[in-house]
PDB file of N, CA and C in Angstrom:
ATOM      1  N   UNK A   1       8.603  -9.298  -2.807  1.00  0.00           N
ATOM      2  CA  UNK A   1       8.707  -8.499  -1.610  1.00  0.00           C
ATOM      3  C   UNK A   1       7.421  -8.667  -0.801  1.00  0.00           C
ATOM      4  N   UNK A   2       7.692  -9.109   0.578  1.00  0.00           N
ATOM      5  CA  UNK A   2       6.358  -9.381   1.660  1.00  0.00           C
ATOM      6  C   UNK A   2       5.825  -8.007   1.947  1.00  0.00           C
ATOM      7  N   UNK A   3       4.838  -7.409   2.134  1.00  0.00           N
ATOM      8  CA  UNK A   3       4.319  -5.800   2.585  1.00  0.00           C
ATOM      9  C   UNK A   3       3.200  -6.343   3.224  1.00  0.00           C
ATOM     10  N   UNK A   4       2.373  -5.324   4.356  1.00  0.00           N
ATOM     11  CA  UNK A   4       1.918  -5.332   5.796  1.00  0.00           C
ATOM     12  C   UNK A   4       0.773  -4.383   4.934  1.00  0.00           C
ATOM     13  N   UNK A   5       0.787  -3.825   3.416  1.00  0.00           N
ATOM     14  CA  UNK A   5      -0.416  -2.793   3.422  1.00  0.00           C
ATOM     15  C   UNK A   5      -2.134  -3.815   3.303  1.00  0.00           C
ATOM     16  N   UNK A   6      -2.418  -4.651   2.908  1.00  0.00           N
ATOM     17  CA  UNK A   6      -3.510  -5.477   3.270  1.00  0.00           C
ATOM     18  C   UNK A   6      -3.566  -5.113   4.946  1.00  0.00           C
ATOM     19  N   UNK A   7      -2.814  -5.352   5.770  1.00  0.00           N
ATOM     20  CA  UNK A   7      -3.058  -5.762   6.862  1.00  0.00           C
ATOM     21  C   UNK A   7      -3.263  -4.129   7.625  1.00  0.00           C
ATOM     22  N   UNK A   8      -2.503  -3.179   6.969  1.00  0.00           N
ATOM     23  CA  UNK A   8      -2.786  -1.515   7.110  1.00  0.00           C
ATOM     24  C   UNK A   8      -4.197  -1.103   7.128  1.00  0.00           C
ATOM     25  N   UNK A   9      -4.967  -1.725   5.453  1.00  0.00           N
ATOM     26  CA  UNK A   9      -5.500  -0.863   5.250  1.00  0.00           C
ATOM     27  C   UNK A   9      -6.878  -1.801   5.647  1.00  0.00           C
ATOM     28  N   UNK A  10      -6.991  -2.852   6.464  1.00  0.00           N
ATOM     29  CA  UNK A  10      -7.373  -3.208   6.942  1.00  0.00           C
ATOM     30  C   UNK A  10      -8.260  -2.418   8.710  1.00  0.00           C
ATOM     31  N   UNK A  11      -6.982  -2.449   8.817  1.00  0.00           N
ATOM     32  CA  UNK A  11      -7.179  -1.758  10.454  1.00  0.00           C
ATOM     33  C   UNK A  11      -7.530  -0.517   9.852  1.00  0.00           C
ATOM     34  N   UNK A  12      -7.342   0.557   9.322  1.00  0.00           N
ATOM     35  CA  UNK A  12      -7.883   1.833   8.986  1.00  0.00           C
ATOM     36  C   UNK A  12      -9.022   1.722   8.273  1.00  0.00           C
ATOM     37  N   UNK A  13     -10.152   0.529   8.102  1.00  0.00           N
ATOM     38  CA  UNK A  13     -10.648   0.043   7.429  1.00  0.00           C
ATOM     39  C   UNK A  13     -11.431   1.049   5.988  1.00  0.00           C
ATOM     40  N   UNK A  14     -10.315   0.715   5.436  1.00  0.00           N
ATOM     41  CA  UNK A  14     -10.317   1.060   3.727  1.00  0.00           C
ATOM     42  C   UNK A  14     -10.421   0.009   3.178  1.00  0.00           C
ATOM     43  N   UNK A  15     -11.233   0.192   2.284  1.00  0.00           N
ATOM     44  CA  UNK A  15     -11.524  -1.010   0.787  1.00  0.00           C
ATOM     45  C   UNK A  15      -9.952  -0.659   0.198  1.00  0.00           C
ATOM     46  N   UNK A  16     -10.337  -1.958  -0.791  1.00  0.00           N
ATOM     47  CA  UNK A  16      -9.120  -1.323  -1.411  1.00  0.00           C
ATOM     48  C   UNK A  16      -9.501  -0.235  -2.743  1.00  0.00           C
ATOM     49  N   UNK A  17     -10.238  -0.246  -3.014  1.00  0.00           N
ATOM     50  CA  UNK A  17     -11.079   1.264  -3.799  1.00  0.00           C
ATOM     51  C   UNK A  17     -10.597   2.546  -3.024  1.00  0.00           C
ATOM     52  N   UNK A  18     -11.127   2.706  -2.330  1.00  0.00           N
ATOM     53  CA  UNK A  18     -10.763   3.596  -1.304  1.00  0.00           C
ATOM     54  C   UNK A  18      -9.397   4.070  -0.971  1.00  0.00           C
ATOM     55  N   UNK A  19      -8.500   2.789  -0.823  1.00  0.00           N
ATOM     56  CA  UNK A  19      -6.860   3.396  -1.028  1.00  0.00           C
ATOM     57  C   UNK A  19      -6.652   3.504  -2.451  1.00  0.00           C
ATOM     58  N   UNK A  20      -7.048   3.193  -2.836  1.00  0.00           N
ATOM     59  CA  UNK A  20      -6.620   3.504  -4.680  1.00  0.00           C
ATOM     60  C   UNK A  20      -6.986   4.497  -4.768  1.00  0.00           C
ATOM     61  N   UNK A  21      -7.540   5.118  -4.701  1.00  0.00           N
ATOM     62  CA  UNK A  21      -8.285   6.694  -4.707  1.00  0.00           C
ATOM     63  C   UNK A  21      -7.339   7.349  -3.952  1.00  0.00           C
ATOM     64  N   UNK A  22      -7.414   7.424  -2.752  1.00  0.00           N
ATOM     65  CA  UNK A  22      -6.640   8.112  -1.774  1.00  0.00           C
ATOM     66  C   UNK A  22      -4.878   8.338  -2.442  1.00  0.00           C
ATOM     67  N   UNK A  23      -4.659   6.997  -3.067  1.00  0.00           N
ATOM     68  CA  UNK A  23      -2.982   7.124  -3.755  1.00  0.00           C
ATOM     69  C   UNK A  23      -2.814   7.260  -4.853  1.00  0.00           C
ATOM     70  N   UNK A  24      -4.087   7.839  -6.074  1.00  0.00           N
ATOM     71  CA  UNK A  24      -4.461   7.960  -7.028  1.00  0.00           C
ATOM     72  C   UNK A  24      -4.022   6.949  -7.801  1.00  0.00           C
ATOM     73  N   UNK A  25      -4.153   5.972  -7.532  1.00  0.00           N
ATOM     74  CA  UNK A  25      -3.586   4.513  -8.569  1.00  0.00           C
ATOM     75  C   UNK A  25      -4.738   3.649  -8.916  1.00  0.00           C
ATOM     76  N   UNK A  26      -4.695   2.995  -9.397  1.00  0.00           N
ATOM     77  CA  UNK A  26      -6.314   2.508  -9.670  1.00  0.00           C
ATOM     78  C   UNK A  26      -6.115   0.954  -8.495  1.00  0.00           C
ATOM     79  N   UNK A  27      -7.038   0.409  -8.465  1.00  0.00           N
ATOM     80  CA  UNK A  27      -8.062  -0.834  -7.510  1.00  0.00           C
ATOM     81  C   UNK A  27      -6.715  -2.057  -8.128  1.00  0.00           C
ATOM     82  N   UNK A  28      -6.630  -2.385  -8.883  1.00  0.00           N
ATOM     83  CA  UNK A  28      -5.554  -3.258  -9.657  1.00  0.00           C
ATOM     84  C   UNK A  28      -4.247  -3.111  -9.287  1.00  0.00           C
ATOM     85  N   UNK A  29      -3.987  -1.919  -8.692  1.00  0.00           N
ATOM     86  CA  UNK A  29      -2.130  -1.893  -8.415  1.00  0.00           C
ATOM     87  C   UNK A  29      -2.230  -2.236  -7.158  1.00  0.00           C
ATOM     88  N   UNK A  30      -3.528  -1.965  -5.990  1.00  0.00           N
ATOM     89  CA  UNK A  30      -3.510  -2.197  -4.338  1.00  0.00           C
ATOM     90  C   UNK A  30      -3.511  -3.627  -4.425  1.00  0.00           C
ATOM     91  N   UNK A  31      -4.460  -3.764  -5.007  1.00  0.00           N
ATOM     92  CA  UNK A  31      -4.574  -5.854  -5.283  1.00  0.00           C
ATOM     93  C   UNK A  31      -2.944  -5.966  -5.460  1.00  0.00           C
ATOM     94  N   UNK A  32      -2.091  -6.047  -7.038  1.00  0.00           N
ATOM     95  CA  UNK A  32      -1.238  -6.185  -7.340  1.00  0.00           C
ATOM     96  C   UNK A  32       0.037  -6.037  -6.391  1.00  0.00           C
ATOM     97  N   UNK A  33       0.071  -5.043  -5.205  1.00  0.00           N
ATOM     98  CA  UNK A  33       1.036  -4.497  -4.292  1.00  0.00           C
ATOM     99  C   UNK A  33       0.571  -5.258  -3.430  1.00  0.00           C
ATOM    100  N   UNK A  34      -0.421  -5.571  -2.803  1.00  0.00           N
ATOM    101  CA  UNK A  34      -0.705  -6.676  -1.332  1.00  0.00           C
ATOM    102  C   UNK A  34      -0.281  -7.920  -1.838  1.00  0.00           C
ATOM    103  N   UNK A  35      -0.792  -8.454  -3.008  1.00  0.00           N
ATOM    104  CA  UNK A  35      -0.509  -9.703  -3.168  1.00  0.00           C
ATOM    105  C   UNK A  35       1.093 -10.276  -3.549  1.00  0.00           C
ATOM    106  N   UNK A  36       2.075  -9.017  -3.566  1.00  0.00           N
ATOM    107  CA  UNK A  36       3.326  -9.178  -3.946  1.00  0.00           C
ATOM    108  C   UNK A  36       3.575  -9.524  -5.494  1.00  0.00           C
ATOM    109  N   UNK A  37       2.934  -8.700  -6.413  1.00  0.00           N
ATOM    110  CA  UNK A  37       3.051  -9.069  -7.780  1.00  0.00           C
ATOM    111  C   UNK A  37       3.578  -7.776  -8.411  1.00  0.00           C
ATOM    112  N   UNK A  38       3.415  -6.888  -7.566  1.00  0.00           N
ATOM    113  CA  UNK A  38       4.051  -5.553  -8.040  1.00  0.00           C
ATOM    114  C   UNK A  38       4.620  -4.355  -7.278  1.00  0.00           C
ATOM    115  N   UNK A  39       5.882  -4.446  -7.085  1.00  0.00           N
ATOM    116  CA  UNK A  39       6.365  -3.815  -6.299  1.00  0.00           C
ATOM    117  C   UNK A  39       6.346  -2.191  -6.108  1.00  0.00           C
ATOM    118  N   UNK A  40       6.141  -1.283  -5.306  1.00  0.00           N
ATOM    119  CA  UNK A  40       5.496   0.152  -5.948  1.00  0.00           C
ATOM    120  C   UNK A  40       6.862   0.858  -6.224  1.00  0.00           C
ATOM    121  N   UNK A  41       6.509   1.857  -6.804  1.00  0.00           N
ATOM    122  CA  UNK A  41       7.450   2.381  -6.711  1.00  0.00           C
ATOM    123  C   UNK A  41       8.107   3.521  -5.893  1.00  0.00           C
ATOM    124  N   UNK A  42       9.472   4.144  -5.805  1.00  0.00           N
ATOM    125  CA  UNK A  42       9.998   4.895  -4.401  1.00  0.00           C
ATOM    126  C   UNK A  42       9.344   6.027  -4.440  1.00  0.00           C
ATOM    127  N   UNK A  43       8.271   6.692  -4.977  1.00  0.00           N
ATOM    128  CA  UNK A  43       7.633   7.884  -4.864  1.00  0.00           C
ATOM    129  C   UNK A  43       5.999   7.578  -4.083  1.00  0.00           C
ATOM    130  N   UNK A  44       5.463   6.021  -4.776  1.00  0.00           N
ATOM    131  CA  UNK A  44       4.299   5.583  -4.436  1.00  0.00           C
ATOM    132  C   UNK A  44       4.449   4.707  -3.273  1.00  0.00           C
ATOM    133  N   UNK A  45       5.957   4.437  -2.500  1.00  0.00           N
ATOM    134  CA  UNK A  45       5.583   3.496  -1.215  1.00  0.00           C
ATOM    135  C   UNK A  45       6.134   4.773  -0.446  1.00  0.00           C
ATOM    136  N   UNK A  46       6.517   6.255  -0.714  1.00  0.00           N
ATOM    137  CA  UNK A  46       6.247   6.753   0.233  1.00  0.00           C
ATOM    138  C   UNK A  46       5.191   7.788   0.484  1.00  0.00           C
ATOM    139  N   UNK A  47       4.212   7.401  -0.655  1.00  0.00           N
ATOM    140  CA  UNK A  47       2.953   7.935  -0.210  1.00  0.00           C
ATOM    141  C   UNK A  47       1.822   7.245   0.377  1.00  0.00           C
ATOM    142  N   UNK A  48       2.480   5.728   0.870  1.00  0.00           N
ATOM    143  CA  UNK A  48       1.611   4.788   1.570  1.00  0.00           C
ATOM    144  C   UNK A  48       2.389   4.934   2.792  1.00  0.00           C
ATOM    145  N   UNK A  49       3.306   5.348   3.087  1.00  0.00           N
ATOM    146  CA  UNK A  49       3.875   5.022   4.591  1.00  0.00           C
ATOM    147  C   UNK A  49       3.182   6.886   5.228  1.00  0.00           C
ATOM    148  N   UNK A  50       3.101   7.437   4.326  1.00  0.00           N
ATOM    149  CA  UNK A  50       2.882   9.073   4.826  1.00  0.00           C
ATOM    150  C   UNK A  50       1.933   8.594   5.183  1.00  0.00           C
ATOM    151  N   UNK A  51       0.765   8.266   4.210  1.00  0.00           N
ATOM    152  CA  UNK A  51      -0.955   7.979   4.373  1.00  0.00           C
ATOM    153  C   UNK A  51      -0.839   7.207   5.987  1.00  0.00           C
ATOM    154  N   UNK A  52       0.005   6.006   6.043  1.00  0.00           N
ATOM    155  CA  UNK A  52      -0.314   5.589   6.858  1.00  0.00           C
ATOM    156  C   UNK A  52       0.368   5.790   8.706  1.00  0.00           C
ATOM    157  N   UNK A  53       0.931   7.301   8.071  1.00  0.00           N
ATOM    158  CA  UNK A  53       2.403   7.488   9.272  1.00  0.00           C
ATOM    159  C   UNK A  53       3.249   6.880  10.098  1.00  0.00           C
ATOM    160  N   UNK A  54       3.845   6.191   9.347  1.00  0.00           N
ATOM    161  CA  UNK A  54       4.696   5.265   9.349  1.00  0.00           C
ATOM    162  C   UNK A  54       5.460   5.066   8.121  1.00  0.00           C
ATOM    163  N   UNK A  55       7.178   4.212   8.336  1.00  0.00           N
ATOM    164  CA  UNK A  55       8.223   4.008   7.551  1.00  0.00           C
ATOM    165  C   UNK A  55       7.774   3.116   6.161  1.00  0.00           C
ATOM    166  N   UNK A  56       8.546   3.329   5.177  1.00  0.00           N
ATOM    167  CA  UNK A  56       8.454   2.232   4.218  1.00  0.00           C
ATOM    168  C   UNK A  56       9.002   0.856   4.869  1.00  0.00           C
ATOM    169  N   UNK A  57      10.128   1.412   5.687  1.00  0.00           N
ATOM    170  CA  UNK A  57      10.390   0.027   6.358  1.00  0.00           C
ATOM    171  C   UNK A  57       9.534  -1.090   7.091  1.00  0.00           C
ATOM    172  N   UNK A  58       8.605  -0.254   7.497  1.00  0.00           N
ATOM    173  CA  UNK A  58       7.469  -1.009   8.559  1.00  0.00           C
ATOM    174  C   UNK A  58       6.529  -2.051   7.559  1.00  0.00           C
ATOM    175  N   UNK A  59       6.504  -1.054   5.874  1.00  0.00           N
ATOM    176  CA  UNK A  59       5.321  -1.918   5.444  1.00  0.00           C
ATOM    177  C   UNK A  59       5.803  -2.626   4.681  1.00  0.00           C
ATOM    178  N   UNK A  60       7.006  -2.571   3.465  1.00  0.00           N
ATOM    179  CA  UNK A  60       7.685  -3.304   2.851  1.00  0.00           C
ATOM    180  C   UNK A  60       8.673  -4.231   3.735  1.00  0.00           C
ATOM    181  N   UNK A  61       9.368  -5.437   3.350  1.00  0.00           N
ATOM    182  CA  UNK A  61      10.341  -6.294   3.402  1.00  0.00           C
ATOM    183  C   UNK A  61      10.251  -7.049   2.622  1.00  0.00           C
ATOM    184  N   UNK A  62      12.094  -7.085   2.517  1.00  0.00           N
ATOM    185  CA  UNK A  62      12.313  -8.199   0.784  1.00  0.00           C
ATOM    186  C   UNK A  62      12.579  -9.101   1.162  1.00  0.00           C
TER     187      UNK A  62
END
């Protein structure tokens, strides 16, 4: 699955430490979720579209 959160948390300029914290997941799942190796799950991609106010649709596509 392609996702836009690299390119999110970019412009809001967050490390990715920083969103790991913020989504209480550790530094390894933001890596793992930008790079498309781990897809989040439906409770944790909609606490990245809240964070970032905006749809899951906007940041995920399969």
């Amino acid at each position: 699955m392609e996702n836009k959160l690299a390119e999110l948390r970019a412009q809001h300029q967050l490390s990715q430490a920083a969103l790991a914290e913020l989504l209480g997941v550790s530094r390894q799942t933001v890596i793992s979720i930008e790079r498309g190796r781990f897809d989040p799950s439906l409770p944790l991609a909609f606490t990245i579209a809240r964070h970032f106010g905006t749809t899951i649709e906007d940041i995920f596509h399969p």
